[in-house]
C-alpha atoms as a PDB file:
ATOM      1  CA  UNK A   1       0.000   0.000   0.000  1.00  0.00           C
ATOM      2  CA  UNK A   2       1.570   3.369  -1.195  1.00  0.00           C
ATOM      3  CA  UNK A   3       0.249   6.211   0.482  1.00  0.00           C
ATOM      4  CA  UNK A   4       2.001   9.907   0.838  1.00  0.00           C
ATOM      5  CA  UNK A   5       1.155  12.196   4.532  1.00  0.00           C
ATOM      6  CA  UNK A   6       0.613  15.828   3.170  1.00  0.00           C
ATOM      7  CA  UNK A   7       0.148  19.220   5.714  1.00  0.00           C
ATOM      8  CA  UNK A   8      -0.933  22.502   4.064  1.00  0.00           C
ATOM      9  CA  UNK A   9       1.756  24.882   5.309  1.00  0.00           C
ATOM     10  CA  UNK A  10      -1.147  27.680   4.836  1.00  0.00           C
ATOM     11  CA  UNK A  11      -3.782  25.893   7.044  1.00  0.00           C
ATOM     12  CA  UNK A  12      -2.599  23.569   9.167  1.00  0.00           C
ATOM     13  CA  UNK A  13      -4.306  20.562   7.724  1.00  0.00           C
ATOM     14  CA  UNK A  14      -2.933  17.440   7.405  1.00  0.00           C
ATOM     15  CA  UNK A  15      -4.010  15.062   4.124  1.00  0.00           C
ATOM     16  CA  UNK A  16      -3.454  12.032   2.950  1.00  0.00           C
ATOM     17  CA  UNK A  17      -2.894  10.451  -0.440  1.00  0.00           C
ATOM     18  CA  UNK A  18      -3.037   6.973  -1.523  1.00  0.00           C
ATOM     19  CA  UNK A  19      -2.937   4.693  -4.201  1.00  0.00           C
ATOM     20  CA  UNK A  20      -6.316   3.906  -6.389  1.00  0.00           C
ATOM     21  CA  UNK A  21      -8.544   1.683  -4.410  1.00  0.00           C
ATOM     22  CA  UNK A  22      -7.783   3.075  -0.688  1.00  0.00           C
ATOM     23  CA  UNK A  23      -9.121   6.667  -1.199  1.00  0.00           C
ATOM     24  CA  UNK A  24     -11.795   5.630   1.476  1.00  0.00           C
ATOM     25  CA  UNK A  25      -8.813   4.669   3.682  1.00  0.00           C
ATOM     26  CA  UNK A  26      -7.385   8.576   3.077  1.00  0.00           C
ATOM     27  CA  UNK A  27     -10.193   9.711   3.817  1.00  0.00           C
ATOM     28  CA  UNK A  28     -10.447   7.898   6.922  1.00  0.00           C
ATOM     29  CA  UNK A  29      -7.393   9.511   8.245  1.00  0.00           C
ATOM     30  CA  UNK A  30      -8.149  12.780   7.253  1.00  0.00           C
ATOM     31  CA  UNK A  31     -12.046  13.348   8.380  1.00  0.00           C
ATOM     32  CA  UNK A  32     -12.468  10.744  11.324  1.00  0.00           C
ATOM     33  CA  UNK A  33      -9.025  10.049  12.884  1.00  0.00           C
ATOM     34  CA  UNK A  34      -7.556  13.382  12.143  1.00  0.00           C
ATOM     35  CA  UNK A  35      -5.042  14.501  14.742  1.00  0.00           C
ATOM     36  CA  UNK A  36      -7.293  12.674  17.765  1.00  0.00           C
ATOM     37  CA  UNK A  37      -4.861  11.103  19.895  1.00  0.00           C
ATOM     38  CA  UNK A  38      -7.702   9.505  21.790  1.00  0.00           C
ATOM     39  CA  UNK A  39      -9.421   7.953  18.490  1.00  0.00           C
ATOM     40  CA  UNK A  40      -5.519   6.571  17.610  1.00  0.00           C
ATOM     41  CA  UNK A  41      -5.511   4.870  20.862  1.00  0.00           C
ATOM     42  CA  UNK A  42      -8.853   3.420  20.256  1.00  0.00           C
ATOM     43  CA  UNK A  43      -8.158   2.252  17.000  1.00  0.00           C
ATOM     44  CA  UNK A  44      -4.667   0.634  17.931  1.00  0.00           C
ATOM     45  CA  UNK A  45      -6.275  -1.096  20.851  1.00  0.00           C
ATOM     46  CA  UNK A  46      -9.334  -2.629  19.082  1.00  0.00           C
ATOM     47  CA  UNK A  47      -5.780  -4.472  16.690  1.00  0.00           C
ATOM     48  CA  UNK A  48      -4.261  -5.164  19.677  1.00  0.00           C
ATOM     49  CA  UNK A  49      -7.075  -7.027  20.830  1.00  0.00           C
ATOM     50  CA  UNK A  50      -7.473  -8.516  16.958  1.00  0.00           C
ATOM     51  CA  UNK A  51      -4.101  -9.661  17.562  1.00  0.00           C
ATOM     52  CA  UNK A  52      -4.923 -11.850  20.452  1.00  0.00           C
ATOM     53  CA  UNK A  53      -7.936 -12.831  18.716  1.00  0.00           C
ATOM     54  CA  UNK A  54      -7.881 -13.450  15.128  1.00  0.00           C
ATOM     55  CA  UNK A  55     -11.546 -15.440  15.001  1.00  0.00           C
ATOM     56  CA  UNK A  56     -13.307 -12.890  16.747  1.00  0.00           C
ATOM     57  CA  UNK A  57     -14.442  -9.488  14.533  1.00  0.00           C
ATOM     58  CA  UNK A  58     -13.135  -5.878  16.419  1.00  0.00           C
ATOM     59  CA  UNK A  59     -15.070  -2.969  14.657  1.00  0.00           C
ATOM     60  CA  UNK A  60     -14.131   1.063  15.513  1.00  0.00           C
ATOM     61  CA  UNK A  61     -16.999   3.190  14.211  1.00  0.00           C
ATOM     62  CA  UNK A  62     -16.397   6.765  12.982  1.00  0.00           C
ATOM     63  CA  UNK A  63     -19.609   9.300  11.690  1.00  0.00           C
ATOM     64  CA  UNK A  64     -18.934   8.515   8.424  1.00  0.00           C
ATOM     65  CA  UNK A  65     -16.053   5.615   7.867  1.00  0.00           C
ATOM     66  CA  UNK A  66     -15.450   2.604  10.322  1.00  0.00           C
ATOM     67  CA  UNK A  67     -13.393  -0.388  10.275  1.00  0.00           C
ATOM     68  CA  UNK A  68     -13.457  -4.071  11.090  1.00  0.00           C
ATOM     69  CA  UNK A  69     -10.909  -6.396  11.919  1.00  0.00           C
ATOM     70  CA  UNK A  70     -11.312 -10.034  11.182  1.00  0.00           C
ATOM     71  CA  UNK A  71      -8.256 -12.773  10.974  1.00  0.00           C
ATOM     72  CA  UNK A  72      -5.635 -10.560  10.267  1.00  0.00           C
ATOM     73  CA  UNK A  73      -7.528  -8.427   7.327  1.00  0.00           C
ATOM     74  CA  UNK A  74      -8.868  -4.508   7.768  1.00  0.00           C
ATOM     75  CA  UNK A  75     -11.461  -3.462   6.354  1.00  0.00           C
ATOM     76  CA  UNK A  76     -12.125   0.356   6.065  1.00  0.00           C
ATOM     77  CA  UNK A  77     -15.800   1.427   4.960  1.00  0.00           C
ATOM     78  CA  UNK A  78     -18.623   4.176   4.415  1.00  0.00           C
ATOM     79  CA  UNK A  79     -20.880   3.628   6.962  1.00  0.00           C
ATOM     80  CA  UNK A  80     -24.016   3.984   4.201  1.00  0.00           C
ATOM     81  CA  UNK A  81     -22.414   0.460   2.662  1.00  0.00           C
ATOM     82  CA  UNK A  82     -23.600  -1.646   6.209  1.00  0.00           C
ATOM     83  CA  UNK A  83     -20.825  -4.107   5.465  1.00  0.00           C
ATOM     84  CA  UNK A  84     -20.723  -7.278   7.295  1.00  0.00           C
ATOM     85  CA  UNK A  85     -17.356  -8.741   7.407  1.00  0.00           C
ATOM     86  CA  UNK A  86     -18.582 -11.854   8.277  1.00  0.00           C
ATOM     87  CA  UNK A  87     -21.044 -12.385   5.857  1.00  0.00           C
ATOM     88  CA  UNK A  88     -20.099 -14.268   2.555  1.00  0.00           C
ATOM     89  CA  UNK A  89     -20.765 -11.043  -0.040  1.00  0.00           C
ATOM     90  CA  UNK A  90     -17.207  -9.211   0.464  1.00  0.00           C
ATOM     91  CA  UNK A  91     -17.266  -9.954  -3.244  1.00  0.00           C
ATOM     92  CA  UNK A  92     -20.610  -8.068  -3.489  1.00  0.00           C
ATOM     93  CA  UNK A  93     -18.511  -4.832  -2.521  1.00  0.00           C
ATOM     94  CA  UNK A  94     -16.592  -5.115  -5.855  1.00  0.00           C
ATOM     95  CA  UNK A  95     -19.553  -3.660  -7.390  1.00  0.00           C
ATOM     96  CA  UNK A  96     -18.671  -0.344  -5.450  1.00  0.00           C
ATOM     97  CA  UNK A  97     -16.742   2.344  -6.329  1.00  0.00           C
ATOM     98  CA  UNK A  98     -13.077   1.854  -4.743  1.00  0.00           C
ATOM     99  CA  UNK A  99     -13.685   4.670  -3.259  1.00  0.00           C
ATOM    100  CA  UNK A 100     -16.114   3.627  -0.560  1.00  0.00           C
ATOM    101  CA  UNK A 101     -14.225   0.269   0.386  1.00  0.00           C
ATOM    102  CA  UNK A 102     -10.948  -0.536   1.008  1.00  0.00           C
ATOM    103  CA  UNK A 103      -8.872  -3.811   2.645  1.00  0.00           C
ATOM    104  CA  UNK A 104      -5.706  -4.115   3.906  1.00  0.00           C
ATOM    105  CA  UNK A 105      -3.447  -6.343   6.038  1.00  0.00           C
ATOM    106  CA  UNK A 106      -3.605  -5.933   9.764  1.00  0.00           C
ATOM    107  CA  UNK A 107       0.178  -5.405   9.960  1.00  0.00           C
ATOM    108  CA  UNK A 108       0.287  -3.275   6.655  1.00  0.00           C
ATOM    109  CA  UNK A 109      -2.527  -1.072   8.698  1.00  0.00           C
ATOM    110  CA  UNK A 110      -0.917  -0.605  11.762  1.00  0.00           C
ATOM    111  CA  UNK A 111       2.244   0.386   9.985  1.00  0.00           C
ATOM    112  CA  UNK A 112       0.141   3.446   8.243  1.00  0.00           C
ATOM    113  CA  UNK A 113      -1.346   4.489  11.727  1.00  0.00           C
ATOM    114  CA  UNK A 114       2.110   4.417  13.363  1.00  0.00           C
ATOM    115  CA  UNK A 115       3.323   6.549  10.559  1.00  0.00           C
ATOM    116  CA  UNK A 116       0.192   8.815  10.668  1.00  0.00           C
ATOM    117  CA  UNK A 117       0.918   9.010  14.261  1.00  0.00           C
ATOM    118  CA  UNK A 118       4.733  10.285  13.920  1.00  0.00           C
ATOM    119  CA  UNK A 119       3.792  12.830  11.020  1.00  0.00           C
ATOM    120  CA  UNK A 120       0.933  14.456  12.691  1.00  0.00           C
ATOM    121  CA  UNK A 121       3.189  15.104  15.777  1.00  0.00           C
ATOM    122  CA  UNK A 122       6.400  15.802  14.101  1.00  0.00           C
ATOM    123  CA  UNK A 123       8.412  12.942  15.333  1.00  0.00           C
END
């Protein structure tokens, strides 16, 4: 997953861009985790918890994206979709635009939000 951390020098905000097929992830990052140390903590605790339990689904839920974690896999989503990670139509999501669904691996993820982490606090 290629992905590039962006602030505007002008405004202060901080933007991500990735590859085709994660722009829902981007926007994840930029509208519902933000610079919320609180919602980083919640988010690296519900894979911390998916790391002890790979069989068991951890979801975060944001306004307007959310996440589930299910054996190892992410799954970033609009909310509107009501995806069910443990139902049998992932495949049915192909039918979306890439822009409202994204997967990635659970170590590949965490990676990003560590990164996101040290760029949004200069470290």
């Amino acid at each position: 997953m290629e992905f590039e951390f962006i602030k505007n020098s002008l405004t202060g905000e901080y933007m991500v861009r990735c590859e085709m097929g994660h722009e829902v992830l981007a926007r994840l990052f930029q509208e519902e985790i933000s610079t919320c140390d609180r919602t980083i903590a919640e988010i690296k605790a519900q894979m911390a918890l998916a790391s002890q339990y790979p069989s068991k689904e951890f979801r975060w839920e944001g306004k307007e994206i959310s996440l589930s974690i299910l054996e190892s896999e992410v799954h970033v989503f609009e909310n509107c979709l009501n995806f069910d990670v443990t139902s049998d139509s992932v495949e049915d999501f192909e039918l979306y635009s890439s822009e409202s669904f994204s997967e990635s691996g659970l170590e590949d993820f965490s990676s990003v939000i560590a990164q996101w982490e040290r760029f949004i606090h200069n470290r």
